[in-house]
C-alpha atoms as a PDB file:
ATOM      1  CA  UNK A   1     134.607 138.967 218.663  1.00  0.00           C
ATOM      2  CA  UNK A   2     132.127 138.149 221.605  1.00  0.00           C
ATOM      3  CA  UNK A   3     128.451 138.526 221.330  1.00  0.00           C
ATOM      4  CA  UNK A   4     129.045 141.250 223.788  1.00  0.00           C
ATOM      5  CA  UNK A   5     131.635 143.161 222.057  1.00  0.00           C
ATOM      6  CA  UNK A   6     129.891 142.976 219.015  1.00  0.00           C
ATOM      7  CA  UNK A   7     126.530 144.817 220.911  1.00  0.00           C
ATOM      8  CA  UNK A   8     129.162 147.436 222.034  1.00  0.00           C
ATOM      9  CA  UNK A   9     131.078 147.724 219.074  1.00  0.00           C
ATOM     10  CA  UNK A  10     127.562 147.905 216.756  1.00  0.00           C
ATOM     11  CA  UNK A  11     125.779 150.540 218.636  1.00  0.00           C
ATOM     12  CA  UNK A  12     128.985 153.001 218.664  1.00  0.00           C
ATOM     13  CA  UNK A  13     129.038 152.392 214.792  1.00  0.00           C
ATOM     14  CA  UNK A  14     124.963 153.264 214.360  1.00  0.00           C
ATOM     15  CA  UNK A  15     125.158 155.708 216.931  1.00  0.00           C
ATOM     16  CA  UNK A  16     127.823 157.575 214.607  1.00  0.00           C
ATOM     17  CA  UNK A  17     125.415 157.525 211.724  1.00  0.00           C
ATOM     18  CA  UNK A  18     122.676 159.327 213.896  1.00  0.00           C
ATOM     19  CA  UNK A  19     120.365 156.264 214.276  1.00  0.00           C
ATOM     20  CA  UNK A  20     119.742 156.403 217.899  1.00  0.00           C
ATOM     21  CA  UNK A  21     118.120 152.880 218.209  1.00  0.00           C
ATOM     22  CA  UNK A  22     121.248 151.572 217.487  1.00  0.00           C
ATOM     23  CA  UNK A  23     121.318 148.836 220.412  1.00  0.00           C
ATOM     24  CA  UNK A  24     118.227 147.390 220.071  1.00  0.00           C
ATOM     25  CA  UNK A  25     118.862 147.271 216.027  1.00  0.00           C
ATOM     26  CA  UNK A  26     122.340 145.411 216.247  1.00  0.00           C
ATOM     27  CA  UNK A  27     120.304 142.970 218.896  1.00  0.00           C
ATOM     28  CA  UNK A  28     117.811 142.292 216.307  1.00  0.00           C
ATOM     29  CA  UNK A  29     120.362 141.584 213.897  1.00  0.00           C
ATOM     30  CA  UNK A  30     122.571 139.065 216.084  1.00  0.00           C
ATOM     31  CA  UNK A  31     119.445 137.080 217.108  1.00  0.00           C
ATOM     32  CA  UNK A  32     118.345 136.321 213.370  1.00  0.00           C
ATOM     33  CA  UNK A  33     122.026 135.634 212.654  1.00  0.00           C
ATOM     34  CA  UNK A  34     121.882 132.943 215.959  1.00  0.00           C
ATOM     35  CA  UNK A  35     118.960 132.161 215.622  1.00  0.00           C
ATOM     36  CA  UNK A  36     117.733 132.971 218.765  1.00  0.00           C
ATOM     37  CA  UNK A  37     115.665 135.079 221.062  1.00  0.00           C
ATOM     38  CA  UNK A  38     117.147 138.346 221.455  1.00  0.00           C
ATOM     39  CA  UNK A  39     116.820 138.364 225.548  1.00  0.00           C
ATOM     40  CA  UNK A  40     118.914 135.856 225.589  1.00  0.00           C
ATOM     41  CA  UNK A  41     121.931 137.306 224.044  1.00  0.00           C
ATOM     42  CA  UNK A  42     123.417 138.718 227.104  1.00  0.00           C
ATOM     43  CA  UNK A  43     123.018 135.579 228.683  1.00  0.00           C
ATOM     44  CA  UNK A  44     125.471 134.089 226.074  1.00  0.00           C
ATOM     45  CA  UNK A  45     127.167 137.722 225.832  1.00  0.00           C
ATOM     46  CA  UNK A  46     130.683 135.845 226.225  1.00  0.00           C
ATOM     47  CA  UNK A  47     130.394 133.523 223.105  1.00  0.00           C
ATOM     48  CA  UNK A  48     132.092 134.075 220.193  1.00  0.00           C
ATOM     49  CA  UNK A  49     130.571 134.633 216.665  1.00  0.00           C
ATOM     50  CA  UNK A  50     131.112 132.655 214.184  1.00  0.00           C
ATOM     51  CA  UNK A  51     133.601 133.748 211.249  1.00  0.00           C
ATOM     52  CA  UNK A  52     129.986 133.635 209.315  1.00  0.00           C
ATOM     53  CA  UNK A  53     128.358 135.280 211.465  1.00  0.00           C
ATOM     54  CA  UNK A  54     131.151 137.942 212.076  1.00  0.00           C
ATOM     55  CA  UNK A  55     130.997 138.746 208.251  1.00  0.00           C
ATOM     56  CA  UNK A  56     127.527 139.061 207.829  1.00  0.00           C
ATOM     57  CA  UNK A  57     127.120 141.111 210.796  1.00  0.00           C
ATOM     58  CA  UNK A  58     129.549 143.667 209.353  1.00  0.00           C
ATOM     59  CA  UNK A  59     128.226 143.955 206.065  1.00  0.00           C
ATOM     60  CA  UNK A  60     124.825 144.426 207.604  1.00  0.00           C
ATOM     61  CA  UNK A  61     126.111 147.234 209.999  1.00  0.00           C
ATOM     62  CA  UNK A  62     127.605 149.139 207.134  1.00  0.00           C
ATOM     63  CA  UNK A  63     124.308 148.701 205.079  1.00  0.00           C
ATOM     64  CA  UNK A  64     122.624 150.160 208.259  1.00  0.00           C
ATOM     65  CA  UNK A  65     124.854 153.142 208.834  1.00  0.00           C
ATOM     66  CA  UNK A  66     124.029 154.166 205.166  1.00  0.00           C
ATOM     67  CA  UNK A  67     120.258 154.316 206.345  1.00  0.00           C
ATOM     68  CA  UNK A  68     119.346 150.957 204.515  1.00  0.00           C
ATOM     69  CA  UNK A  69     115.938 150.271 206.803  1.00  0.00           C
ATOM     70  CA  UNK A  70     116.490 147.507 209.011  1.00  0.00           C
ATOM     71  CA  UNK A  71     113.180 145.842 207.856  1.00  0.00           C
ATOM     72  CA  UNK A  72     115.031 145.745 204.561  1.00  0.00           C
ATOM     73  CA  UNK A  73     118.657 144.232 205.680  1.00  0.00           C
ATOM     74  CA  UNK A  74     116.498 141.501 207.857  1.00  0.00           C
ATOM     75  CA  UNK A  75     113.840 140.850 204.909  1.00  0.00           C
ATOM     76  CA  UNK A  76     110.879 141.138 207.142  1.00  0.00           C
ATOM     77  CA  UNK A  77     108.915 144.258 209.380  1.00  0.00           C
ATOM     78  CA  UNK A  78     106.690 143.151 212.621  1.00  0.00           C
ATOM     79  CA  UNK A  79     102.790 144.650 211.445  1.00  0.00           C
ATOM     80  CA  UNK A  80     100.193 143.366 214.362  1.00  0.00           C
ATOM     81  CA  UNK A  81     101.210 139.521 214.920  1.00  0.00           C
ATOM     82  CA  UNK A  82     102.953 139.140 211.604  1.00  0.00           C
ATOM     83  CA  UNK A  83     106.488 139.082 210.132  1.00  0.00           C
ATOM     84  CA  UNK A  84     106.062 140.673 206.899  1.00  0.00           C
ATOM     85  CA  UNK A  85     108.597 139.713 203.931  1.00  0.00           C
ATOM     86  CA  UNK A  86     109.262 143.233 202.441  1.00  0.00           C
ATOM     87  CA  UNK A  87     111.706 144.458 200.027  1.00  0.00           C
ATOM     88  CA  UNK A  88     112.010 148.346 198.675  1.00  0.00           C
ATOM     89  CA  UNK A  89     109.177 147.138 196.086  1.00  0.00           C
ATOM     90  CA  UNK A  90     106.823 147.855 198.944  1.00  0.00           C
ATOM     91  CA  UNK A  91     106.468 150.854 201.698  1.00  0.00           C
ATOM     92  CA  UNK A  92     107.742 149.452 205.322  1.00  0.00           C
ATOM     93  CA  UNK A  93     104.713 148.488 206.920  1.00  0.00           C
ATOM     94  CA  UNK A  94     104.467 151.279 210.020  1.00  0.00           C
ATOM     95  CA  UNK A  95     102.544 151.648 213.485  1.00  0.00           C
ATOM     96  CA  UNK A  96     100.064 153.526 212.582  1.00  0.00           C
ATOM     97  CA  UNK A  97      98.633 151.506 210.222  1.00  0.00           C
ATOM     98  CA  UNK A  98      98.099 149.138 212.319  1.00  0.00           C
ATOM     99  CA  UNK A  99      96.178 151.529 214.205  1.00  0.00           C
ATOM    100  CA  UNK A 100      94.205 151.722 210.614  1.00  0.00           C
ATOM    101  CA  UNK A 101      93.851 147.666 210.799  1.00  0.00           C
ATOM    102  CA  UNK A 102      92.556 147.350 214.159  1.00  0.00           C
ATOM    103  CA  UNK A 103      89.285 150.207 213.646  1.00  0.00           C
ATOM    104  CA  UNK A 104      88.935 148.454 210.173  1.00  0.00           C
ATOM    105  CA  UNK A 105      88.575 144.918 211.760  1.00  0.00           C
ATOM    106  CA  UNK A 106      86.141 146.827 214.393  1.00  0.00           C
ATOM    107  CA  UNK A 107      83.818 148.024 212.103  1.00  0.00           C
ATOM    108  CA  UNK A 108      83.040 144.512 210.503  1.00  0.00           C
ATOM    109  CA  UNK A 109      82.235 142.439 213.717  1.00  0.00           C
ATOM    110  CA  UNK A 110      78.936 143.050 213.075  1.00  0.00           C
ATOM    111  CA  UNK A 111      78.717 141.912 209.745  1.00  0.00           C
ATOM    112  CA  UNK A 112      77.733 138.081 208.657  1.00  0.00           C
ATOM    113  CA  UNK A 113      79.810 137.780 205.777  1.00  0.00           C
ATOM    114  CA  UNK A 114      81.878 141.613 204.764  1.00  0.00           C
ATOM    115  CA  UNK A 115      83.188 142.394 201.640  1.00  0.00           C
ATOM    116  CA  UNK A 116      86.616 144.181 201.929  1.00  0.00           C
ATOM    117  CA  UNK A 117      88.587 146.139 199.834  1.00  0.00           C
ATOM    118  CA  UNK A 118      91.931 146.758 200.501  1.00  0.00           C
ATOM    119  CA  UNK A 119      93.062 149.887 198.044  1.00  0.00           C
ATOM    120  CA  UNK A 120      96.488 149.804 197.621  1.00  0.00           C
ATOM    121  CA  UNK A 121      98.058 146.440 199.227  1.00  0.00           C
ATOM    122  CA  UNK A 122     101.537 147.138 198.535  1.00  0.00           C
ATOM    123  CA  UNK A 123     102.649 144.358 201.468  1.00  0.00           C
ATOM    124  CA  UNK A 124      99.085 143.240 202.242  1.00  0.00           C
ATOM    125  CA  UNK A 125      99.596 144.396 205.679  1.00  0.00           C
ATOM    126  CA  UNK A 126      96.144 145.484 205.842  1.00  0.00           C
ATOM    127  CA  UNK A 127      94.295 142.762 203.891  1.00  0.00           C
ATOM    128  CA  UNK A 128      96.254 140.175 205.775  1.00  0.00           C
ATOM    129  CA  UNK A 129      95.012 141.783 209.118  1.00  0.00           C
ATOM    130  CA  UNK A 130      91.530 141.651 208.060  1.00  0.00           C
ATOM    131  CA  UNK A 131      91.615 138.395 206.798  1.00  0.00           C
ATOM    132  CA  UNK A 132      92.891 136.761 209.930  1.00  0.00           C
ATOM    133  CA  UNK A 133      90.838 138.267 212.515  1.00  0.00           C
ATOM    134  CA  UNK A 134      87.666 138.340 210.281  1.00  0.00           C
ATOM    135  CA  UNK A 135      87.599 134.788 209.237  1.00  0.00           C
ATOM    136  CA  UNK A 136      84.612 135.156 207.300  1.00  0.00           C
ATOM    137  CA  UNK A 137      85.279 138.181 205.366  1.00  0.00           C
ATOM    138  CA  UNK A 138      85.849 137.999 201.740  1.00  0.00           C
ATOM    139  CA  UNK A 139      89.286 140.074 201.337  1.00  0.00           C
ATOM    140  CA  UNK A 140      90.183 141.678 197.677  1.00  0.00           C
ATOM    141  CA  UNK A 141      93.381 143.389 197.147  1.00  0.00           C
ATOM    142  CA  UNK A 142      94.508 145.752 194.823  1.00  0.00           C
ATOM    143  CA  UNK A 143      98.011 147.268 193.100  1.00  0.00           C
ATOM    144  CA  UNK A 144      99.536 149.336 190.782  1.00  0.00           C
ATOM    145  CA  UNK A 145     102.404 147.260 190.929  1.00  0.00           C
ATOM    146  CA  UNK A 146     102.956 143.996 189.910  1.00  0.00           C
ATOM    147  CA  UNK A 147     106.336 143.813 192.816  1.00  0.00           C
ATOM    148  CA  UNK A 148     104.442 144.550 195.254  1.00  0.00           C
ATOM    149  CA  UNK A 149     101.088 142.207 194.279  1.00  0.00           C
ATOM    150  CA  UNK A 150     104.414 139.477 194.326  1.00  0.00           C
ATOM    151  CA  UNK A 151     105.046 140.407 197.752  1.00  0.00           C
ATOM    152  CA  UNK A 152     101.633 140.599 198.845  1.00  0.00           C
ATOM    153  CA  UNK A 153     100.841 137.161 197.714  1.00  0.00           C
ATOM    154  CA  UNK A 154     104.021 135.518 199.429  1.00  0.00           C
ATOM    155  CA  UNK A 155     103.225 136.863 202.590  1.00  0.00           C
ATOM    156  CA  UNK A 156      99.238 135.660 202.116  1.00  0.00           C
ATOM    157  CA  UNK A 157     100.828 132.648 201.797  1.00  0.00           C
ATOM    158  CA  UNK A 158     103.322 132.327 204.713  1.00  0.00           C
ATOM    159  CA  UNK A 159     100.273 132.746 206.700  1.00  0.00           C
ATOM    160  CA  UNK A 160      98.166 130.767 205.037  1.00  0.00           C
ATOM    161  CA  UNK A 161      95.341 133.132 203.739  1.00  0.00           C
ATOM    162  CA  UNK A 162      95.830 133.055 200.366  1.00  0.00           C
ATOM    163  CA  UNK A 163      93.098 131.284 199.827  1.00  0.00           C
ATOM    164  CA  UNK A 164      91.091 134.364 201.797  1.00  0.00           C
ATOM    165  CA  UNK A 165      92.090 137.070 199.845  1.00  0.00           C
ATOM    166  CA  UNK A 166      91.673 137.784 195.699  1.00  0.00           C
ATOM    167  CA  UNK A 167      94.159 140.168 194.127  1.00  0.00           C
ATOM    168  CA  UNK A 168      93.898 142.824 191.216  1.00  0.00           C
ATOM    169  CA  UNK A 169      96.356 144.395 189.443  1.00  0.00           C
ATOM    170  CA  UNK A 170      96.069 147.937 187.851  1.00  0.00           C
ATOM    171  CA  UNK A 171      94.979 151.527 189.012  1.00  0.00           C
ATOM    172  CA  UNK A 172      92.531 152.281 191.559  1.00  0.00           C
ATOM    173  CA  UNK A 173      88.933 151.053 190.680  1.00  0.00           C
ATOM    174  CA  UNK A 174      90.080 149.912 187.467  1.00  0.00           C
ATOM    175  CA  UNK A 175      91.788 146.869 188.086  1.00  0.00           C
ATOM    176  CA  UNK A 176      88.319 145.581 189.149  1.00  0.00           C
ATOM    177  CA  UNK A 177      85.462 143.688 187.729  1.00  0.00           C
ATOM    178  CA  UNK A 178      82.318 145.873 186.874  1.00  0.00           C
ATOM    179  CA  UNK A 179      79.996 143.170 188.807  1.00  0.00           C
ATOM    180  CA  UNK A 180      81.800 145.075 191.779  1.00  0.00           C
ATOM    181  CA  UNK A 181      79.276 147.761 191.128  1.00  0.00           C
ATOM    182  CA  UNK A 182      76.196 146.882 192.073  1.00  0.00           C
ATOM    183  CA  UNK A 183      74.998 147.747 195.254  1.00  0.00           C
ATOM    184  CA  UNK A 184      74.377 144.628 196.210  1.00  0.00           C
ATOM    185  CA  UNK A 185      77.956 143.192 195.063  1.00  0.00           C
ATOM    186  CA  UNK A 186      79.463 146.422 196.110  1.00  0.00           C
ATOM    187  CA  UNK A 187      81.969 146.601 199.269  1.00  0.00           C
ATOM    188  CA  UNK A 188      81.096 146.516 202.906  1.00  0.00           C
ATOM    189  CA  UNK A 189      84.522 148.706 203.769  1.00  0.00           C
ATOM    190  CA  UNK A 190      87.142 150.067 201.630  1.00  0.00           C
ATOM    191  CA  UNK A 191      90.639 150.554 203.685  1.00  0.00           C
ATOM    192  CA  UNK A 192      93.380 152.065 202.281  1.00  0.00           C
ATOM    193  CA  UNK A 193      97.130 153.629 203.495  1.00  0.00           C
ATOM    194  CA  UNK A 194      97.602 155.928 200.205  1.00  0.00           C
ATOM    195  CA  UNK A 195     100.445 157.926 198.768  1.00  0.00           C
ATOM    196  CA  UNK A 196     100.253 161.066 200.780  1.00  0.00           C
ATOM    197  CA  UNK A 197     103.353 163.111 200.314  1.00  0.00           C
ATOM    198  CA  UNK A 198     103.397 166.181 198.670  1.00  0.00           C
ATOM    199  CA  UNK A 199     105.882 166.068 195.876  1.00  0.00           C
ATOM    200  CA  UNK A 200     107.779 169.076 196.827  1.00  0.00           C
ATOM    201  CA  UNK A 201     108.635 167.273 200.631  1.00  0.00           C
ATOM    202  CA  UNK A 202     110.030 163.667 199.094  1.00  0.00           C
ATOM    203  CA  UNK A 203     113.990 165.303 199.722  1.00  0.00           C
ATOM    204  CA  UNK A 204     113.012 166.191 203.164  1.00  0.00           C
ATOM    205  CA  UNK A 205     111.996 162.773 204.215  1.00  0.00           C
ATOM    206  CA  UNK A 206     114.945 160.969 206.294  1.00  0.00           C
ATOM    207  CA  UNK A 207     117.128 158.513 203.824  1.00  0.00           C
ATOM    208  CA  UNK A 208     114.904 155.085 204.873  1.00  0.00           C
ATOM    209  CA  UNK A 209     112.035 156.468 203.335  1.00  0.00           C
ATOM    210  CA  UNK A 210     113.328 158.848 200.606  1.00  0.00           C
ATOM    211  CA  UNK A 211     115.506 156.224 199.355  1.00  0.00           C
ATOM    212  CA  UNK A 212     114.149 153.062 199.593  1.00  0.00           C
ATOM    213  CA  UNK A 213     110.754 153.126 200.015  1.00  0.00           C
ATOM    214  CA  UNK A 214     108.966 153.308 196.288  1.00  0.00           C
ATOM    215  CA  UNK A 215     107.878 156.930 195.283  1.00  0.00           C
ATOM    216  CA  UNK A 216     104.616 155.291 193.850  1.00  0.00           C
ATOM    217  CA  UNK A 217     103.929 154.103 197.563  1.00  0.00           C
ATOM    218  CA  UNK A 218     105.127 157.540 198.645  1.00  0.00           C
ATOM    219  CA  UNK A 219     104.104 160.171 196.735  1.00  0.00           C
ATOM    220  CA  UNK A 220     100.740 161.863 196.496  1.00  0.00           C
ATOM    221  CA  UNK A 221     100.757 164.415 194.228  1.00  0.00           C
ATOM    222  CA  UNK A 222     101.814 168.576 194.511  1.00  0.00           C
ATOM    223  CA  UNK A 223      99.541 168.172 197.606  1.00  0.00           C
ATOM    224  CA  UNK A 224      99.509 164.708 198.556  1.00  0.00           C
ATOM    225  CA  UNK A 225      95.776 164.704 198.545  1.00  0.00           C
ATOM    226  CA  UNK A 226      95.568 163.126 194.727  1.00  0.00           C
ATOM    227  CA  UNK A 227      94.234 159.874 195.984  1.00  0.00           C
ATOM    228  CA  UNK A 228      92.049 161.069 198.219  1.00  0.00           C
ATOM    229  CA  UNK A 229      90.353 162.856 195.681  1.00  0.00           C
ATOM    230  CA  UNK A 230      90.108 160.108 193.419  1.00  0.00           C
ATOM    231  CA  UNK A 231      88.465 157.921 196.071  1.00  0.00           C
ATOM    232  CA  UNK A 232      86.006 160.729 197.527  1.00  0.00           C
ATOM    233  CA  UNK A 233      84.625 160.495 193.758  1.00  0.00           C
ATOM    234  CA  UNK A 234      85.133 156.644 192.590  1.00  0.00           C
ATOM    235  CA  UNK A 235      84.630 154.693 195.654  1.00  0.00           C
ATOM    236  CA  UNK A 236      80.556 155.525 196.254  1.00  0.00           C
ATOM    237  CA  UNK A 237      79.965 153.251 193.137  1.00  0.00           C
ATOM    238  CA  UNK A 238      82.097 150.494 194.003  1.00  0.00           C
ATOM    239  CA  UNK A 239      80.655 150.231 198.051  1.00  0.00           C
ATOM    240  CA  UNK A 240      77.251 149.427 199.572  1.00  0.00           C
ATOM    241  CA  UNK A 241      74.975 151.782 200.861  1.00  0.00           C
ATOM    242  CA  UNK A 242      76.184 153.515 203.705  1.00  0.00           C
ATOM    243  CA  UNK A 243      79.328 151.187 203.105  1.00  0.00           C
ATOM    244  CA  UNK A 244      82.791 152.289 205.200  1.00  0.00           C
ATOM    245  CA  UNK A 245      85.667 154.395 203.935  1.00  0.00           C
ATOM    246  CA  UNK A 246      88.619 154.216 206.333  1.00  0.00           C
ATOM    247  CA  UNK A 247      91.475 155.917 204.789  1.00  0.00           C
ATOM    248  CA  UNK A 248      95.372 156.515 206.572  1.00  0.00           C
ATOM    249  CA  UNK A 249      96.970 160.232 206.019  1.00  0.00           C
ATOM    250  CA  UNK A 250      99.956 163.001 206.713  1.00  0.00           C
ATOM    251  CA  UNK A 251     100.902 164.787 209.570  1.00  0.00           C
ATOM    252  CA  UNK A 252      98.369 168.050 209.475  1.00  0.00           C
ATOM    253  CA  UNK A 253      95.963 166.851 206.384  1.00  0.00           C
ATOM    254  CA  UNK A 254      92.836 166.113 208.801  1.00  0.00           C
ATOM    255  CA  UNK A 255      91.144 169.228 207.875  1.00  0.00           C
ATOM    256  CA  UNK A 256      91.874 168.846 203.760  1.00  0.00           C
ATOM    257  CA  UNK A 257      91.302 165.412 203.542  1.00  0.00           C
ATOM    258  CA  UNK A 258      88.049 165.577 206.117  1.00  0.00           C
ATOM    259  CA  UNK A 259      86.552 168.581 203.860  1.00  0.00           C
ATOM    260  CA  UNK A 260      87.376 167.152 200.621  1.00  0.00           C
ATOM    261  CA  UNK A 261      85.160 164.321 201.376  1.00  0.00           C
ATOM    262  CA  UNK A 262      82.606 166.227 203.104  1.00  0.00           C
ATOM    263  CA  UNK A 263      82.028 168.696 199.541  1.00  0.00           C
ATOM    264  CA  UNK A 264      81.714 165.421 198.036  1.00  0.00           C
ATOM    265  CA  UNK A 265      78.749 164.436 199.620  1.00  0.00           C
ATOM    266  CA  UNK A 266      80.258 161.757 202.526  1.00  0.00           C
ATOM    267  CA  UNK A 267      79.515 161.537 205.980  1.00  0.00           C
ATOM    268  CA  UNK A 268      82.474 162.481 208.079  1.00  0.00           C
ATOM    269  CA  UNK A 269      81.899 159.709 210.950  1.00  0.00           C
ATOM    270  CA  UNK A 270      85.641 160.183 212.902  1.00  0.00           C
ATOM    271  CA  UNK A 271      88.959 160.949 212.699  1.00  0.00           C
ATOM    272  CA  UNK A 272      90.908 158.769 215.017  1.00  0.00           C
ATOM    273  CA  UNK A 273      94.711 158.835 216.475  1.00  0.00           C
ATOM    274  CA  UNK A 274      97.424 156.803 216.186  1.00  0.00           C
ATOM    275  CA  UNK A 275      99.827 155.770 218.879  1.00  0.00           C
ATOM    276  CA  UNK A 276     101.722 159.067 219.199  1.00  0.00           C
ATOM    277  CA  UNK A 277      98.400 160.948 219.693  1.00  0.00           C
ATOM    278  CA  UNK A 278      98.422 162.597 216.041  1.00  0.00           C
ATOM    279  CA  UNK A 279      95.360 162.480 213.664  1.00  0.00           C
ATOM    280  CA  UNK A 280      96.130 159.771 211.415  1.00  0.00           C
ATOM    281  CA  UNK A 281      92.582 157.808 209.868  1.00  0.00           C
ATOM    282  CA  UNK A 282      89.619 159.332 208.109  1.00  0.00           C
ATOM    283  CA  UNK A 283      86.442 157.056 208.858  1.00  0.00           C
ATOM    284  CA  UNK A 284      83.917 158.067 206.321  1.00  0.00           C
ATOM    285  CA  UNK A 285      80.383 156.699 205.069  1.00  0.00           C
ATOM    286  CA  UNK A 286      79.428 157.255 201.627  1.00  0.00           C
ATOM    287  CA  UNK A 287      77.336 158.799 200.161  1.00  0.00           C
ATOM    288  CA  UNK A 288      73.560 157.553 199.580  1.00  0.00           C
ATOM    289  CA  UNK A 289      73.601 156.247 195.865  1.00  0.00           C
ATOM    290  CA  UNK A 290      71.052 157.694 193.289  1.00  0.00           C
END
């Protein structure tokens, strides 16, 4: 089989099980097999694949046609300039949270030395992203999950910030030191992507997601606003005064995750779109601290 054919021959197969970016999938698959850019497969369209590479390709199609994520069968997902390693111990890193990075990195420009918090690592997407274009921020990580702090730190150190960033294990606030507290110790900006589903909507999700990404990255409790809660009420002691909340959530939540902060006593500064023009980050202040 040709590099060509197998293009042809790949999409028809995806396009069968209803994943309409079939093409440009199959392409990413046959350059990492070749090693090599995936423009320039056409251009070599009439070479044959290896028998290797001919086996590999197939397994990896059929994987993909039973809505394995791609990121998954390749190892890695693009988030900003990076090539995250991710597994199904970790959510998928998606676009909008990059959107998420990118005001997160804005709002500490200004700042001689930030302290970061990044609630919730899971890949590190987001305290990766912070450490590299805010060299002099001091990045701290946290997770539930021990898989995921794994992952996190391998990809810190493919891109050589592991040095940058300090990671805690355990839930929320807790996995922190107490000298965190103090508001002069406390956290410039707290960013976090949450669990937002709503338990009830997990088996509505399409197979990628409801099957592979971890329910602890997914799920947010019966509303999907448990988190949020949690962090309207714990994160005022752990941040400076007037210190930045910026916070990722679900298709419609804007007004319930806006308000719920709000009764709690923080100043609703924004909430900003992502790249398909839906309201996707809270950007709070907190609270002024007794």
């Amino acid at each position: 089989m040709t590099v060509g054919e197998a293009i042809v021959a790949g999409e028809a197969q995806l396009g069968s099980a209803g994943i309409e970016s079939g093409r440009l999938e199959v392409e990413m698959m046959l350059a990492q097999l070749r090693d090599e850019p995936r423009l320039q497969l056409w251009m070599r369209r009439d070479e044959p694949l290896t028998p290797g590479q001919g086996e590999k390709l197939r397994d990896w199609l059929d994987r993909r046609a039973g809505r394995e994520p791609l990121q998954h069968i390749l190892g890695w997902a693009p988030f900003l300039e990076f090539e995250l390693y991710v597994t199904r111990d970790v959510l998928v890193p998606r676009p909008e949270t990059e959107v998420l990075a990118q005001l997160a990195v804005a709002r500490l420009r200004d700042h001689s030395v930030p302290r970061v918090l990044d609630w919730g690592t899971g890949s590190g997407c987001l305290a990766l992203a912070v450490a590299k274009a805010v060299p002099v921020a001091e990045v701290h990580a946290l997770d539930l999950s021990p898989d995921a702090l794994r992952i996190a730190r391998a990809n810190a150190t493919a891109y050589r910030l592991a040095d940058r960033i300090r990671f805690h294990r355990g839930d929320g606030f807790a996995a922190l030191s107490s000298d965190f507290r103090t508001p002069n110790s406390g956290f410039d900006l707290i960013v976090t992507n949450p669990p937002y589903i709503p338990a009830a909507e997990v088996e509505t999700l399409q197979p990628e997601v409801r099957d592979h990404d971890p329910r602890l990255a997914l799920v947010g409790g019966d509303d999907g606003l448990e988190c949020y809660r949690r962090l309207a009420a714990e994160a005022p002691g752990w941040l400076k005064p007037r210190g930045w909340l910026l916070a990722e959530f679900g298709d419609g939540q804007a007004p319930a995750v806006a308000g719920l902060f709000r009764r709690a006593g923080w100043e609703v500064d924004a909430v900003e779109k992502d790249l398909s023009d839906r309201d996707r980050v809270l950007i709070v202040r907190s609270p002024v601290r007794d």
